[in-house]
Protein backbone atom coordinates (compact mmCIF):
# COMPACT_ATOMS: atom_id res chain seq x y z
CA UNK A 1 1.39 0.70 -15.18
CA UNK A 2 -0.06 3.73 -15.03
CA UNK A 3 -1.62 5.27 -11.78
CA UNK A 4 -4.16 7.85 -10.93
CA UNK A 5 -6.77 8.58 -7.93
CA UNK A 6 -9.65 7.11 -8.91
CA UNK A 7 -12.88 8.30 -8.57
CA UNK A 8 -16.31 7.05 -8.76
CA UNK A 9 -17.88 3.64 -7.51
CA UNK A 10 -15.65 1.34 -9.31
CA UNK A 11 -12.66 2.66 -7.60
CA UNK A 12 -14.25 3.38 -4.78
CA UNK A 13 -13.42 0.11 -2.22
CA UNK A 14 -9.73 0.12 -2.79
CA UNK A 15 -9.55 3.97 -2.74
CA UNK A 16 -11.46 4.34 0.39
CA UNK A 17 -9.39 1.16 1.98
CA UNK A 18 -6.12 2.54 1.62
CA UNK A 19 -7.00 6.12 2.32
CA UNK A 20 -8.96 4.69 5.45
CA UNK A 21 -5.89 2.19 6.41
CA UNK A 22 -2.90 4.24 5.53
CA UNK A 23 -3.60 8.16 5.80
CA UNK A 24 0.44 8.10 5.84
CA UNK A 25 2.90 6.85 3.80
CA UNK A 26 4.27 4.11 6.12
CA UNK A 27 8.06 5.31 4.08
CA UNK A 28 7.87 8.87 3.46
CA UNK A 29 5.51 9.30 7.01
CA UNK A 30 3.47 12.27 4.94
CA UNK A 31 -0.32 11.97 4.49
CA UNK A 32 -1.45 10.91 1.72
CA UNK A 33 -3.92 10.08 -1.32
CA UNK A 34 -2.60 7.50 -2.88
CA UNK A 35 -3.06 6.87 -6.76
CA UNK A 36 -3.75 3.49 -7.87
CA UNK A 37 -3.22 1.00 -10.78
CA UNK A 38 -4.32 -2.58 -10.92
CA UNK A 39 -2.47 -5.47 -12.28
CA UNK A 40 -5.17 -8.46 -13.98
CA UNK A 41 -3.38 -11.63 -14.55
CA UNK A 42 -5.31 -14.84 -15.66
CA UNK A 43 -4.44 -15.80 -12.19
CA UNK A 44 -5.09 -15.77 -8.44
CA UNK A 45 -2.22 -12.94 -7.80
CA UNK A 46 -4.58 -9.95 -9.16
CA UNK A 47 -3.24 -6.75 -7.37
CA UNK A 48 -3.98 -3.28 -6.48
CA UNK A 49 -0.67 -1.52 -6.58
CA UNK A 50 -1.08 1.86 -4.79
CA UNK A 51 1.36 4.43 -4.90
CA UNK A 52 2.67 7.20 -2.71
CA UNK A 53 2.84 10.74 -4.42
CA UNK A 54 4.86 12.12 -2.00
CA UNK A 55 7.64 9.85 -2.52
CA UNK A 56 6.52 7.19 -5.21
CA UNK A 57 6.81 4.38 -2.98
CA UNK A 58 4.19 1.44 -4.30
CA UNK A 59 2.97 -0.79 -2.56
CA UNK A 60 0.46 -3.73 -3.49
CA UNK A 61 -2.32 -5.84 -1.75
CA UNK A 62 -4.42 -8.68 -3.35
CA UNK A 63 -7.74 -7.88 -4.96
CA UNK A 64 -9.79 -10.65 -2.61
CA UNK A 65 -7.86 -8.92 0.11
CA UNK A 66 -8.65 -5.93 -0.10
CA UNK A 67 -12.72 -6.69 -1.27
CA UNK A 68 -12.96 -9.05 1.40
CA UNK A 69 -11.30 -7.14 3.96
CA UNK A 70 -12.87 -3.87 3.62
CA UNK A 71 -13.44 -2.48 7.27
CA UNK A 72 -12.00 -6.08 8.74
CA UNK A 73 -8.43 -5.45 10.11
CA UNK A 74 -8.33 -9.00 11.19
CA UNK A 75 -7.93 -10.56 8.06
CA UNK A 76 -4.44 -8.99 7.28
CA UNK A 77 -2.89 -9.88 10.28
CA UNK A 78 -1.01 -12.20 8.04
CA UNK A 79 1.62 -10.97 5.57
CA UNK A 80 -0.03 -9.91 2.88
CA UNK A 81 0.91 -6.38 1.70
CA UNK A 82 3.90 -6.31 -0.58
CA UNK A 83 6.72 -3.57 -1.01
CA UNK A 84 6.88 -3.12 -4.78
CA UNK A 85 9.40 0.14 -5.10
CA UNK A 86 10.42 2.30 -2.08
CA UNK A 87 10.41 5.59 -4.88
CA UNK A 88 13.06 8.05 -3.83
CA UNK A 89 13.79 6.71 -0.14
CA UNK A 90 16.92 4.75 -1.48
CA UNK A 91 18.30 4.44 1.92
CA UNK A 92 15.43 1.97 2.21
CA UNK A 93 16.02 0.19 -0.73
CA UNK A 94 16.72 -3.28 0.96
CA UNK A 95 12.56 -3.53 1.59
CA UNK A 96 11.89 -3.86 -1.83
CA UNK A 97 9.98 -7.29 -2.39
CA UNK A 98 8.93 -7.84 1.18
CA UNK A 99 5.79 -8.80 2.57
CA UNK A 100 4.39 -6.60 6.21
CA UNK A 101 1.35 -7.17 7.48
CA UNK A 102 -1.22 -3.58 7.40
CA UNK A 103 -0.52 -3.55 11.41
CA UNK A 104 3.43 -3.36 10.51
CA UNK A 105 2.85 -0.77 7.73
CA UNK A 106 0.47 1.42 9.97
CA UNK A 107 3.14 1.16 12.92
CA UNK A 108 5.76 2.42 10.48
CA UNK A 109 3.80 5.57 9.31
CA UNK A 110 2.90 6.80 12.42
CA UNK A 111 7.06 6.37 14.05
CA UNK A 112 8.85 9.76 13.55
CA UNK A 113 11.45 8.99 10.36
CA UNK A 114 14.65 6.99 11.77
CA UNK A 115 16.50 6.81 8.41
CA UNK A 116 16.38 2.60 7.73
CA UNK A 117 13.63 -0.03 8.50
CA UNK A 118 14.58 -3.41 10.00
């Protein structure tokens, strides 16, 4: 997959979501402009994967999610934002695969580094 920071109007929504949502890495706690690649299947489980260039963490969010949701925190009060790779925080290798909600995530990037999540 290959990721960049994408500019113009067609990257724009997911860009400005993420940047808007998660100004910090919620695993490296650094601010940051995450680059972005999109996986299309010929299913419902399209995904932006956005990735951490700080510490190459990646994490993903549906496409309807994220269009839908744009400036309406409500709708991800659910689970709904995958860990994909935790990049070089090893130590928090055991998140890999899980599913936070963007209120979890947010919570995380703005608590002073403890080492492990739970």
């Amino acid at each position: 997959m290959k990721f960049e920071r994408p500019t113009g109007f067609g990257g724009s929504i997911p860009r400005n979501w993420i940047d808007n949502n998660l100004p910090r890495c919620p695993l490296c706690k650094t601010p940051s402009l995450w680059e972005m690649a999109m996986e299309m299947k010929f299913t419902s489980y399209n995904r932006y994967h956005f990735r951490c260039p700080n510490c190459m963490a990646i994490i993903s969010a549906s496409v309807p999610s994220v269009s839908k949701a744009f400036g309406l925190h409500s709708v991800f009060a659910s689970k709904n934002l995958k860990i994909e790779s935790v990049g070089n925080n090893s130590e928090l290798q055991h998140l890999v695969g899980a599913e936070y909600s963007l209120e979890v995530l947010q919570e995380w990037a703005r608590q002073i580094h403890e080492g492990t999540k739970k």
